[in-house]
C-alpha atoms as a PDB file:
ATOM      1  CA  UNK A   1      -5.685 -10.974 -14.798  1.00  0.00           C
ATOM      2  CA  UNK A   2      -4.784  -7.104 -14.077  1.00  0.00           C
ATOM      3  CA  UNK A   3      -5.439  -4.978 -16.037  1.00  0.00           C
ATOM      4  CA  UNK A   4      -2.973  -2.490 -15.836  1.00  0.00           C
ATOM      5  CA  UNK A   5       0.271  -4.088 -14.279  1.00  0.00           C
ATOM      6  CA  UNK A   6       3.283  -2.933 -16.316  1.00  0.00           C
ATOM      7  CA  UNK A   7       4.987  -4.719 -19.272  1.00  0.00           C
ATOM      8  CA  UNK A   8       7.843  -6.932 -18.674  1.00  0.00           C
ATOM      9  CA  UNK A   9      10.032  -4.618 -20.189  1.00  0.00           C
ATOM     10  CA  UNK A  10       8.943  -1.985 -17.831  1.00  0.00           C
ATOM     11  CA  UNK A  11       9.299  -4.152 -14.538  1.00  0.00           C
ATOM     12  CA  UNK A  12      12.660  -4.469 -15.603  1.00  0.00           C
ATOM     13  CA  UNK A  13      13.324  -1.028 -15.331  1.00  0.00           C
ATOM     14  CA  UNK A  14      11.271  -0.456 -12.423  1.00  0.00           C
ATOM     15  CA  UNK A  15      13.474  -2.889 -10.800  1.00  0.00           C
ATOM     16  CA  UNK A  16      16.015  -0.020 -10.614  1.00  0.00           C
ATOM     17  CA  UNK A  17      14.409   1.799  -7.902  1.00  0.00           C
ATOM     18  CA  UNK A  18      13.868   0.234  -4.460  1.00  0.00           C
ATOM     19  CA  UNK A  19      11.735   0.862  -1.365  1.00  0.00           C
ATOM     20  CA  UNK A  20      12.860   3.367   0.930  1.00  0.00           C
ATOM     21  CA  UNK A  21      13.067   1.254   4.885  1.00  0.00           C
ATOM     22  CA  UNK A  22      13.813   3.137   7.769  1.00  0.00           C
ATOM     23  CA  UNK A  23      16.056   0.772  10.189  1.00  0.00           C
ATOM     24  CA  UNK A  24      14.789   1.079  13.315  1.00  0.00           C
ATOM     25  CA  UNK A  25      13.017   3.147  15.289  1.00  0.00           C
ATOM     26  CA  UNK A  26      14.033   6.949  14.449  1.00  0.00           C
ATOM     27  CA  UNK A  27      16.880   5.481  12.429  1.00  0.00           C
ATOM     28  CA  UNK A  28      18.099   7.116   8.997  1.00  0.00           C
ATOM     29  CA  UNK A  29      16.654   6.075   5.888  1.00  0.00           C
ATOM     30  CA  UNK A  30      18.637   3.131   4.415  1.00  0.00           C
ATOM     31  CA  UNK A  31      18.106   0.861   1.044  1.00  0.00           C
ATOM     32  CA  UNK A  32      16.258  -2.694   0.679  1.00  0.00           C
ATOM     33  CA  UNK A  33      19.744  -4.781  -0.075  1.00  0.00           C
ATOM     34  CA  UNK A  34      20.138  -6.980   2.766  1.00  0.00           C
ATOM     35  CA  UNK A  35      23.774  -8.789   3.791  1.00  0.00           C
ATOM     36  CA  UNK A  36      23.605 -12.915   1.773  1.00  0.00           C
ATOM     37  CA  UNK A  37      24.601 -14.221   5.132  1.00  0.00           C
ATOM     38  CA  UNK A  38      24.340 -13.249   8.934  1.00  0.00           C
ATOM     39  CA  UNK A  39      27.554 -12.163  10.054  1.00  0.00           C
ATOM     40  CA  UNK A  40      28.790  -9.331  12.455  1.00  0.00           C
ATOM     41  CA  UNK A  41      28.396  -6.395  10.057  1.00  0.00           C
ATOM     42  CA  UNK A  42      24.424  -7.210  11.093  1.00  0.00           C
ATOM     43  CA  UNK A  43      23.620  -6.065  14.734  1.00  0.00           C
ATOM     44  CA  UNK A  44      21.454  -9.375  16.208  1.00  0.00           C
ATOM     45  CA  UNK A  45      17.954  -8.145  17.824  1.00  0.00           C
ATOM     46  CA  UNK A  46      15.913 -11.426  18.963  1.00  0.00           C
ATOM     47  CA  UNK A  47      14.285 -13.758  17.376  1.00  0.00           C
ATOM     48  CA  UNK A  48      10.624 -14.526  16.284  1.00  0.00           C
ATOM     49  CA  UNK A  49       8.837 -17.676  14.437  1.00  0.00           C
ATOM     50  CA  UNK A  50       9.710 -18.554  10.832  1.00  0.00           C
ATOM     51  CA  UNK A  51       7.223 -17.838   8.160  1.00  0.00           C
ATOM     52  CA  UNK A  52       6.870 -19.248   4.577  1.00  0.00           C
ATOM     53  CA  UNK A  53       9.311 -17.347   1.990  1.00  0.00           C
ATOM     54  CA  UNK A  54      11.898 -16.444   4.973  1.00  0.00           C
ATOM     55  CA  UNK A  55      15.319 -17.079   4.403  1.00  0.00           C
ATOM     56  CA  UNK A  56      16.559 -21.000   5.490  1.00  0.00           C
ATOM     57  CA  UNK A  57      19.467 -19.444   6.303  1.00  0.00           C
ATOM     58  CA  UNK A  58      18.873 -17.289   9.237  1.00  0.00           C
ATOM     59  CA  UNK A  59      17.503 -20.371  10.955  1.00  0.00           C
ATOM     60  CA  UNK A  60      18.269 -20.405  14.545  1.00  0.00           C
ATOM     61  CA  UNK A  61      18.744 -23.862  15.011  1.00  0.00           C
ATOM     62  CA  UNK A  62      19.368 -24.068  19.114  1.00  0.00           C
ATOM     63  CA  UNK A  63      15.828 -22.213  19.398  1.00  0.00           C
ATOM     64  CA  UNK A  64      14.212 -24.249  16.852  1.00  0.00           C
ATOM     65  CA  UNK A  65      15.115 -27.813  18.693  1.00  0.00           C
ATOM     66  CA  UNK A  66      14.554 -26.181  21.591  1.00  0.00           C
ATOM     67  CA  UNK A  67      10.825 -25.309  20.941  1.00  0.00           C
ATOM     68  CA  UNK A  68      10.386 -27.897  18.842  1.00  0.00           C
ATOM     69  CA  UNK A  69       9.030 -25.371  16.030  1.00  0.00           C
ATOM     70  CA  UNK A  70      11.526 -23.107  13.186  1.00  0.00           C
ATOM     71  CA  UNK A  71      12.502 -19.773  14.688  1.00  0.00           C
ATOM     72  CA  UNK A  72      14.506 -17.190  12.804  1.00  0.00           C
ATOM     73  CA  UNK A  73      17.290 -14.585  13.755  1.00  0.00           C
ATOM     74  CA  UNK A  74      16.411 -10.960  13.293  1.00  0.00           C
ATOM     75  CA  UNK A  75      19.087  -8.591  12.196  1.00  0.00           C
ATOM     76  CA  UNK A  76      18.760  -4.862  12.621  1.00  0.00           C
ATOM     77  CA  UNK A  77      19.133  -4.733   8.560  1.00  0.00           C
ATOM     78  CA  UNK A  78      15.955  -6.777   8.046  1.00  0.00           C
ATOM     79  CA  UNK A  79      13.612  -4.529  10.238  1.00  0.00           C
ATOM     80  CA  UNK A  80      11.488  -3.064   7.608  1.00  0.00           C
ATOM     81  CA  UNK A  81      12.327  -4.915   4.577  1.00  0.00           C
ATOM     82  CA  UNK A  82       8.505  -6.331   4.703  1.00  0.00           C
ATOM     83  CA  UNK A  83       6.031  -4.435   2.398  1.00  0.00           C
ATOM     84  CA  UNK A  84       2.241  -4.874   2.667  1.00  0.00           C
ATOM     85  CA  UNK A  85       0.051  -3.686  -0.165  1.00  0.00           C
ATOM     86  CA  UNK A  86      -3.396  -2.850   1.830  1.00  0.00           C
ATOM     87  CA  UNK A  87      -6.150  -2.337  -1.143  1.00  0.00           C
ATOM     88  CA  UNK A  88      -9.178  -0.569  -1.039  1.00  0.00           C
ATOM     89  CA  UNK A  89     -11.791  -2.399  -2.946  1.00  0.00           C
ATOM     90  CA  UNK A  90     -15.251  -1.030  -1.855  1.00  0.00           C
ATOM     91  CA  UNK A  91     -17.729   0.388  -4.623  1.00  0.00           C
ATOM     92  CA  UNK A  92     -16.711   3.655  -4.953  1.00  0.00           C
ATOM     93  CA  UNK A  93     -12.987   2.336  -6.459  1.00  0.00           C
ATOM     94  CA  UNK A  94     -15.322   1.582  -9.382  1.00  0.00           C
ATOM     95  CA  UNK A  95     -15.617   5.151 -10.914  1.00  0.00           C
ATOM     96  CA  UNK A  96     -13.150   6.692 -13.220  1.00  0.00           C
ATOM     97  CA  UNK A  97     -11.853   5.701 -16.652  1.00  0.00           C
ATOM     98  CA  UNK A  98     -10.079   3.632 -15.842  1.00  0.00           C
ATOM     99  CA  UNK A  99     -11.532   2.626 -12.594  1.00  0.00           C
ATOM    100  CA  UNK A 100      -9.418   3.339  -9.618  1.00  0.00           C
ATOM    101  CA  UNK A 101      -9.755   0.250  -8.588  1.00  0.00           C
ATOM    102  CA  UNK A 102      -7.538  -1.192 -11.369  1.00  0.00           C
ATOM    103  CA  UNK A 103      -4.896   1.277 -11.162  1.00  0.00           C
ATOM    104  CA  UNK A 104      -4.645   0.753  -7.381  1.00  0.00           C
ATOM    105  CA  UNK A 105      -4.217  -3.170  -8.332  1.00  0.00           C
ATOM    106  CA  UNK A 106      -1.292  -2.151 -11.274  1.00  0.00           C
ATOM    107  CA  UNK A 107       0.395   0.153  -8.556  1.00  0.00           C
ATOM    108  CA  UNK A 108       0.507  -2.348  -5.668  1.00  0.00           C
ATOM    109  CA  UNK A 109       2.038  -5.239  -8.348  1.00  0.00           C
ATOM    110  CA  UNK A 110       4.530  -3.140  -9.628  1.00  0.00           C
ATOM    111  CA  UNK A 111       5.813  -1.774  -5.939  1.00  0.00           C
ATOM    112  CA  UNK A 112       5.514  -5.363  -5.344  1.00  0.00           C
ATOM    113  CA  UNK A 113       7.782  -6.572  -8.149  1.00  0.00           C
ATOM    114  CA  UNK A 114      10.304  -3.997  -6.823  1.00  0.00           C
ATOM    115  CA  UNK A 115      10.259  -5.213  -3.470  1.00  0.00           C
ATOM    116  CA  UNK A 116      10.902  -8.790  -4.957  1.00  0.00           C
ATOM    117  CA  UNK A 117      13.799  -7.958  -7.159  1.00  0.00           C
ATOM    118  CA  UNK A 118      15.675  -6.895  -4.365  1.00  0.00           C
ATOM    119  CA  UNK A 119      14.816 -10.038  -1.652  1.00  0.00           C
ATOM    120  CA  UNK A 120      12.825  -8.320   0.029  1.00  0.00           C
ATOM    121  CA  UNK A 121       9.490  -9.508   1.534  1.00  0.00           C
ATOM    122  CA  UNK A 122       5.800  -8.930   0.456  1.00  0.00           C
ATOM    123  CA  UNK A 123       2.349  -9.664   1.783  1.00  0.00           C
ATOM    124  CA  UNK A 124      -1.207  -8.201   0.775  1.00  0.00           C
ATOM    125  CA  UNK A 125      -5.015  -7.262   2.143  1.00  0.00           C
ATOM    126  CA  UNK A 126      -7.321  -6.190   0.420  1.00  0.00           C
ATOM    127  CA  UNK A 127     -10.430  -4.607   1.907  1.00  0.00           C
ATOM    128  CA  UNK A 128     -14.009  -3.338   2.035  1.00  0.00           C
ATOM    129  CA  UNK A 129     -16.613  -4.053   4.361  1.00  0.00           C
ATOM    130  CA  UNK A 130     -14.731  -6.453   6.232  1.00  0.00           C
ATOM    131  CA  UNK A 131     -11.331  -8.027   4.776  1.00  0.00           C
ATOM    132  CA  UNK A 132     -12.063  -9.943   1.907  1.00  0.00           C
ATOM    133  CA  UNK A 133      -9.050 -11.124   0.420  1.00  0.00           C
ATOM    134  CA  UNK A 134      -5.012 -11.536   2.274  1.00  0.00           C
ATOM    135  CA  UNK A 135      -1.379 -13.182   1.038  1.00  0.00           C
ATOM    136  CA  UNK A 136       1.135 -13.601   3.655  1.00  0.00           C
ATOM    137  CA  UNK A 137       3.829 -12.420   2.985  1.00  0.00           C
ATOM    138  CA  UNK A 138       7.010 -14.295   1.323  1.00  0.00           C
ATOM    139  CA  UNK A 139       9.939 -13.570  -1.319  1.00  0.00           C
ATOM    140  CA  UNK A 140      11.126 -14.679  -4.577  1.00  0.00           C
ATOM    141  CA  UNK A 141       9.497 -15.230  -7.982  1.00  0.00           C
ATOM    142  CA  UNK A 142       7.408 -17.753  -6.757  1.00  0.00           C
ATOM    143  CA  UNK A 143       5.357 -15.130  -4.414  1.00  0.00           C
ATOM    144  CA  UNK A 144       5.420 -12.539  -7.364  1.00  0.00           C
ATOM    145  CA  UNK A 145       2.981 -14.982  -8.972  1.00  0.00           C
ATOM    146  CA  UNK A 146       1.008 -15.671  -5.637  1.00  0.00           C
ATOM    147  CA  UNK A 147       0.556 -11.911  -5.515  1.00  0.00           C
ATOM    148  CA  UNK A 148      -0.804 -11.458  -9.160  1.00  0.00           C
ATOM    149  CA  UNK A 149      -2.999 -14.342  -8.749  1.00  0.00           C
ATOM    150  CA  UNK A 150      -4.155 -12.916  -4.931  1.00  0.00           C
ATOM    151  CA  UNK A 151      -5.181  -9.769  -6.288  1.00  0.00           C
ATOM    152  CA  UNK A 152      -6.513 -10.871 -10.114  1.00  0.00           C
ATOM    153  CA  UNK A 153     -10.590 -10.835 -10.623  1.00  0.00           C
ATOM    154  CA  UNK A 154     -11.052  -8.515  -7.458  1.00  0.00           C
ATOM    155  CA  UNK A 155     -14.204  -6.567  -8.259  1.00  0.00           C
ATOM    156  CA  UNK A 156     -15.544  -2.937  -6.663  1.00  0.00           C
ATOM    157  CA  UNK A 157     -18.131  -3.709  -3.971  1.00  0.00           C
ATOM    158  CA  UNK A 158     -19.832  -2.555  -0.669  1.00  0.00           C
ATOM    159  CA  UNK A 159     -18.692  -0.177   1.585  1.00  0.00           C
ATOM    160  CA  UNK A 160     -15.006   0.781   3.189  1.00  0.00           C
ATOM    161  CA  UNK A 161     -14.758  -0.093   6.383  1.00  0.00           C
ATOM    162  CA  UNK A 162     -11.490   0.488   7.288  1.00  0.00           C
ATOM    163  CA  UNK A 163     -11.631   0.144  11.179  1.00  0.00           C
ATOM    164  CA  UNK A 164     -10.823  -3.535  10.504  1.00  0.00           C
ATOM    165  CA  UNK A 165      -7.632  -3.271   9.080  1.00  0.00           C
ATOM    166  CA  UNK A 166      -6.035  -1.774  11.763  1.00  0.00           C
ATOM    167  CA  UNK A 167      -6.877  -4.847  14.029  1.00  0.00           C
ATOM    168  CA  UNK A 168      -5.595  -6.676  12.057  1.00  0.00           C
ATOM    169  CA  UNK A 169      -2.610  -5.624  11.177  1.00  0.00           C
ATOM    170  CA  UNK A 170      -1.898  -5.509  14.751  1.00  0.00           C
ATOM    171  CA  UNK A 171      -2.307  -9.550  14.946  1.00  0.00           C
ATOM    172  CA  UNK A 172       1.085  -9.770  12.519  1.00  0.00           C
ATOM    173  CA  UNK A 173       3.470 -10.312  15.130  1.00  0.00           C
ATOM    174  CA  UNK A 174       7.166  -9.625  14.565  1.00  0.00           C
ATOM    175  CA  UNK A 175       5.661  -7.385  11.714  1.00  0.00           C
ATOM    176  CA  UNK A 176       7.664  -3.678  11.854  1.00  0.00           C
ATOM    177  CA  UNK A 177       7.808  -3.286   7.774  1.00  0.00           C
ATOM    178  CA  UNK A 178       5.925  -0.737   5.720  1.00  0.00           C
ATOM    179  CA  UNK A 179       1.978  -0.464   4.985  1.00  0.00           C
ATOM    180  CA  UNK A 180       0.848   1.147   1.756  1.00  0.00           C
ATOM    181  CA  UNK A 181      -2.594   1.735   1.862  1.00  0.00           C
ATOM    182  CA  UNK A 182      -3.977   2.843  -1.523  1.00  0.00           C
ATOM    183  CA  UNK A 183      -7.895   3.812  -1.579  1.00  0.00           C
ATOM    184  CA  UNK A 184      -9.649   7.088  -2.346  1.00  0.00           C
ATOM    185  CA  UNK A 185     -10.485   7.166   0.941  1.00  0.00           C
ATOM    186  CA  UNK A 186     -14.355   7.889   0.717  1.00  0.00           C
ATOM    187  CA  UNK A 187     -15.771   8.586   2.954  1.00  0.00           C
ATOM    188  CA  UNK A 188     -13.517  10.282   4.969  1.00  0.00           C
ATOM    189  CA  UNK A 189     -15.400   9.476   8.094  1.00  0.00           C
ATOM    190  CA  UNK A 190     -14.422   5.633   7.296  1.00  0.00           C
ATOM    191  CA  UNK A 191     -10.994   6.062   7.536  1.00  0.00           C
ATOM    192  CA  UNK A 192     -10.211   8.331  10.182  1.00  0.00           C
ATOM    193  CA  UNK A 193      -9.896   6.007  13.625  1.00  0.00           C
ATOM    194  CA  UNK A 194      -8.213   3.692  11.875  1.00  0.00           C
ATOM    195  CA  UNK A 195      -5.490   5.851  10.669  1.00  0.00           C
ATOM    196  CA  UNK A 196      -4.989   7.069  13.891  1.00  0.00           C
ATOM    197  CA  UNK A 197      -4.735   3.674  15.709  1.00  0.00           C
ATOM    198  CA  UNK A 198      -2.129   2.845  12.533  1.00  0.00           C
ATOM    199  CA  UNK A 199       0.414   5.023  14.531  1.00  0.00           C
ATOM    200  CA  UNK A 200       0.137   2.756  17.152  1.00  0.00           C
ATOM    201  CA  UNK A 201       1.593   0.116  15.374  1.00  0.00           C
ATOM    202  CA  UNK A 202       5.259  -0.593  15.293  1.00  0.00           C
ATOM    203  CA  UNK A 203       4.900  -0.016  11.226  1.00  0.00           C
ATOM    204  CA  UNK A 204       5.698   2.799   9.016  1.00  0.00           C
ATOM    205  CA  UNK A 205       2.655   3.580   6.743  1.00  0.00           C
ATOM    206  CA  UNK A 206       2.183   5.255   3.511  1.00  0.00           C
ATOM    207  CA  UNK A 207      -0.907   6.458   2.261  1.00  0.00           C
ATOM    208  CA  UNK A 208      -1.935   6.653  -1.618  1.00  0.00           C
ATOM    209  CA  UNK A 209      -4.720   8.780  -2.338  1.00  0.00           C
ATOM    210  CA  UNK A 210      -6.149   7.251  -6.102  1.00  0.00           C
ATOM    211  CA  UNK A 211      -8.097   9.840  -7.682  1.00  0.00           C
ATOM    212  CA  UNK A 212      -9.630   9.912 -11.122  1.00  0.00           C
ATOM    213  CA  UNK A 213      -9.367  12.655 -13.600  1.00  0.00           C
ATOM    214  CA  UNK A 214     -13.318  12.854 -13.606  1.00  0.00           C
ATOM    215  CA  UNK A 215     -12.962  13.700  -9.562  1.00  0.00           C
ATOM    216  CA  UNK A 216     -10.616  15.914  -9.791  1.00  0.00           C
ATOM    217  CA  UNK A 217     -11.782  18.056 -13.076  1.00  0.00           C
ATOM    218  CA  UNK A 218     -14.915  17.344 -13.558  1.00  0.00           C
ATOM    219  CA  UNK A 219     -16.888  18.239 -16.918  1.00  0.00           C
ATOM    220  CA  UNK A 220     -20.897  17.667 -15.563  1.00  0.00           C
ATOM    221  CA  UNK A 221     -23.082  20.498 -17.092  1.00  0.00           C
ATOM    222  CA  UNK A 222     -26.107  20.985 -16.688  1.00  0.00           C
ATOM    223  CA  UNK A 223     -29.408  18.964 -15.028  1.00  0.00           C
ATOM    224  CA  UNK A 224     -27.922  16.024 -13.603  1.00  0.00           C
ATOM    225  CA  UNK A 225     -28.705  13.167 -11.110  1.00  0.00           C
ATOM    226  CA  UNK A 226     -26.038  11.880  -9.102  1.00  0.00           C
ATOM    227  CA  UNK A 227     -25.603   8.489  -6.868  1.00  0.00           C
ATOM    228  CA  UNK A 228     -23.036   7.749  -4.283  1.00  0.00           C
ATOM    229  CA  UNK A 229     -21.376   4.486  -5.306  1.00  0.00           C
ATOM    230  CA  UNK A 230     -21.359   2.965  -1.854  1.00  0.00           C
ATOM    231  CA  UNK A 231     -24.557   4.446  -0.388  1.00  0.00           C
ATOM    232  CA  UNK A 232     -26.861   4.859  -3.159  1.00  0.00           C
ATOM    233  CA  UNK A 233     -28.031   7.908  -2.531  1.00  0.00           C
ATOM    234  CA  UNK A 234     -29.149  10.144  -5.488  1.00  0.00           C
ATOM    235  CA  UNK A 235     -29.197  14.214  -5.287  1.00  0.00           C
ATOM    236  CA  UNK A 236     -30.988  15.951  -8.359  1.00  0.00           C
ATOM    237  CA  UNK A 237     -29.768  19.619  -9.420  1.00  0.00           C
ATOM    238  CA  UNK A 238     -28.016  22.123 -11.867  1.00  0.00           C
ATOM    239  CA  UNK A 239     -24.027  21.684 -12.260  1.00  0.00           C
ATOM    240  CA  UNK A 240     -22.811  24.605 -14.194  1.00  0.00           C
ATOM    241  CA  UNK A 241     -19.606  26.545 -13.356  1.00  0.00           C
ATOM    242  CA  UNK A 242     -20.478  27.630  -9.612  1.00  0.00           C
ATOM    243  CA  UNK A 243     -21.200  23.928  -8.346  1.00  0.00           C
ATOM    244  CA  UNK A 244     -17.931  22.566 -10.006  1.00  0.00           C
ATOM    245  CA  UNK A 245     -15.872  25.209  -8.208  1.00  0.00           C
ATOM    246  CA  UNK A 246     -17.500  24.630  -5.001  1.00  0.00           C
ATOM    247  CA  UNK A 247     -16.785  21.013  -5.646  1.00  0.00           C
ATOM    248  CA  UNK A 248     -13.419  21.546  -6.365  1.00  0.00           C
ATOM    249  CA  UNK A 249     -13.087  23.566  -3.074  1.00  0.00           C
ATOM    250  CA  UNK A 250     -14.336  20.538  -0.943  1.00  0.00           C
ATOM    251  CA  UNK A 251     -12.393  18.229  -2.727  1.00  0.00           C
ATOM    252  CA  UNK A 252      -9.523  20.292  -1.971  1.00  0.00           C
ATOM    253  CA  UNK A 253     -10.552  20.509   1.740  1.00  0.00           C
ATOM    254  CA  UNK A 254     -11.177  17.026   2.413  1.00  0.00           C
ATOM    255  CA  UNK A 255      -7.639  16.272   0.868  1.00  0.00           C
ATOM    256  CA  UNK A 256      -6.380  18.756   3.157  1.00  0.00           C
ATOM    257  CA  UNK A 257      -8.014  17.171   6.294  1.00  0.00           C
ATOM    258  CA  UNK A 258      -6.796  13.719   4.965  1.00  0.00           C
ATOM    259  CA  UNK A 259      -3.594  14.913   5.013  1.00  0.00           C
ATOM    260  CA  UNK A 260      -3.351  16.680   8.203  1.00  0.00           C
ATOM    261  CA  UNK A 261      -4.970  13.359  10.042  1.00  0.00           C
ATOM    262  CA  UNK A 262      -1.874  11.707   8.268  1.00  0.00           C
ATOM    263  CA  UNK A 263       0.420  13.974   9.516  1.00  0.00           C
ATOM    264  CA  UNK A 264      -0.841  13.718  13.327  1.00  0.00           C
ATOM    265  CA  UNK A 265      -0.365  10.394  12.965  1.00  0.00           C
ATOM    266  CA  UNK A 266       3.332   9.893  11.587  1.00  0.00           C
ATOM    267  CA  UNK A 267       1.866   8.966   7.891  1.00  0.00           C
ATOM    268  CA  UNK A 268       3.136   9.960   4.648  1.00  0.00           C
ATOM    269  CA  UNK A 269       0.551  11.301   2.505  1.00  0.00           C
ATOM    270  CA  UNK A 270       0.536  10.928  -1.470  1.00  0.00           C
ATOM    271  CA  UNK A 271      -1.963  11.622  -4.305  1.00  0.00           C
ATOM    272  CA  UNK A 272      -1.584   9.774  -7.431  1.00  0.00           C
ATOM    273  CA  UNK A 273      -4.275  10.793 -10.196  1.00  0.00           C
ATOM    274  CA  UNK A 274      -5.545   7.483 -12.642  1.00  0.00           C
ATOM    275  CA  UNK A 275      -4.598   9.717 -15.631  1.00  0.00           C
ATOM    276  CA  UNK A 276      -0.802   9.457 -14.763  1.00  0.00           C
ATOM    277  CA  UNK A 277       0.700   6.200 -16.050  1.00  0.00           C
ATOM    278  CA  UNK A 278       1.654   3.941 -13.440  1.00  0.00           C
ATOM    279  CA  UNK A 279       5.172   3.783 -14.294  1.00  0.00           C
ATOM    280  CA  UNK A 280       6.024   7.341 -14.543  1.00  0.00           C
ATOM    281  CA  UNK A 281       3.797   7.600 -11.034  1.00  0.00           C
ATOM    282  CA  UNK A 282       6.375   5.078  -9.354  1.00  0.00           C
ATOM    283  CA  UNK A 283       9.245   7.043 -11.106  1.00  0.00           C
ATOM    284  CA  UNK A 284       8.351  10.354  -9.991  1.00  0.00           C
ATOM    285  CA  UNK A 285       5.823  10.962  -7.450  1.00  0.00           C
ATOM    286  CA  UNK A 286       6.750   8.347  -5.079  1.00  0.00           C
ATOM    287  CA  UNK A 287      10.557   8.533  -5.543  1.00  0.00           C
ATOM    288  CA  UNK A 288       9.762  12.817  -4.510  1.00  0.00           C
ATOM    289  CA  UNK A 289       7.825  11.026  -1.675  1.00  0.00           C
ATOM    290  CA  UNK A 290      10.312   9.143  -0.498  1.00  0.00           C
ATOM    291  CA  UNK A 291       8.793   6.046  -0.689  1.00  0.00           C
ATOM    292  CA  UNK A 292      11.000   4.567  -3.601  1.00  0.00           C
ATOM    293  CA  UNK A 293      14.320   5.604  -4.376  1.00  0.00           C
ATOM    294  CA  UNK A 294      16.852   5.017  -7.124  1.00  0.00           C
ATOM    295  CA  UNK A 295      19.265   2.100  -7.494  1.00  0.00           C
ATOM    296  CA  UNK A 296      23.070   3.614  -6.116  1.00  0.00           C
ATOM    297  CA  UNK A 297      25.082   2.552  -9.684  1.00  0.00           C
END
């Protein structure tokens, strides 16, 4: 079970916002709703091989005979409308109250619900030291389950090694949707390569920086020992009002290099802090971000 997924009633209402696709290559920003049925309105691109929770529908029969194996039609209108929910689950996701690691795992089910409601297609990966957990991804109610269930009794563990992700994201053929990556992104030094090979990748990518209110006001006074959650390390000294704003200036300054590594690389940068509820997070900061956006009435 997670945690903190939102309420029924709340999905509901979260279904009223979508995800913001680009179409295309350096097209305009356009909504999730996809035509029912291929017709002319939809500008044909090519074709590539089915996959479970793809629409029957935009079978291509004459290739499928042909090759003795299903192949679907791709329209211009479905390039992009596949999310993946890439999930940082290394040790330090552990710390906060509540742990980041559970509010990464509400956030990615709720964006995933809202991909659902509107047909649209979702997958997951979740990650530390190597990837330890993956759903392909699919559509309808059937693969909201399969992503609660994918993502339920994850635990905090090991180190992030991010470099794998990446590679294998680039082994999803056909795959040109949008990557959220939520993860605190410690250390920074983990992350860095691979975000920059990410913009190699016909993909758009989002990254969520999850932050607890601990990290980013902290309250330590006094003579304290601390340990790095993934390393283990421990560093003995004073905290008192100097060493927290020190801290708070290199917290500020690794954001700010996380940032501008996402902006050389064509990546949307967002911070979402644990002590925001989830739904007003989805409702504000990532509808500014343009990563959601509201239902046209």
């Amino acid at each position: 079970m997670i945690a903190m997924v939102p309420n029924r009633e709340a999905l509901q209402r979260l279904a009223r916002l979508r995800v913001q696709w680009r179409a295309g290559s350096g097209g305009a920003p356009v909504g999730s709703r996809r035509s029912r049925r291929p017709g002319s309105s939809r500008e044909f691109l090519g074709l590539r091989p089915y996959e479970v929770g793809d629409d029957v529908r935009d079978l291509d029969w004459a290739a499928t005979l042909r090759f003795d194996r299903p192949f679907l039609r791709l329209y211009r209108q479905e390039v992009g409308s596949s999310l993946l929910l890439v999930i940082d689950a290394s040790a330090s996701m552990a710390y906060g109250e509540p742990a980041k690691l559970d509010y990464a795992l509400g956030l990615a089910c709720a964006l995933g619900h809202i991909a659902l409601a509107h047909a649209d297609r979702v997958g997951a990966l979740v990650f530390n030291e190597s990837v330890v957990a993956r759903l392909p991804v699919g559509r309808g109610s059937g693969h909201w389950r399969a992503l609660r269930d994918a993502l339920g009794g994850l635990t905090a563990a090991g180190a992030a090694h991010f470099g794998s992700v990446p590679r294998w994201l680039a082994s999803l053929h056909g795959f040109h949707g949008l990557a959220v990556i939520l993860s605190d992104f410690y250390p920074p030094e983990a992350f860095a390569d691979g975000l920059r090979r990410l913009a190699r990748l016909p993909l758009r990518a989002v990254t969520l920086q999850v932050l607890s209110p601990q990290e980013l006001d902290p309250t330590f006074d006094g003579e304290l020992e601390l340990a790095d959650c993934e390393t283990g390390e421990t560093r003995s000294g004073w905290i008192g009002p100097a060493q927290r704003a020190a801290y708070g200036a290199a917290l500020t300054s690794l954001a700010a290099q996380l940032e501008g590594t996402c902006r050389d690389a064509g990546i949307r940068y967002v911070r979402a802090s644990t002590g925001v509820p989830i739904v007003r997070c989805l409702q504000d900061s990532l509808v500014r971000a343009g990563v959601l956006c509201r239902e046209r009435s």
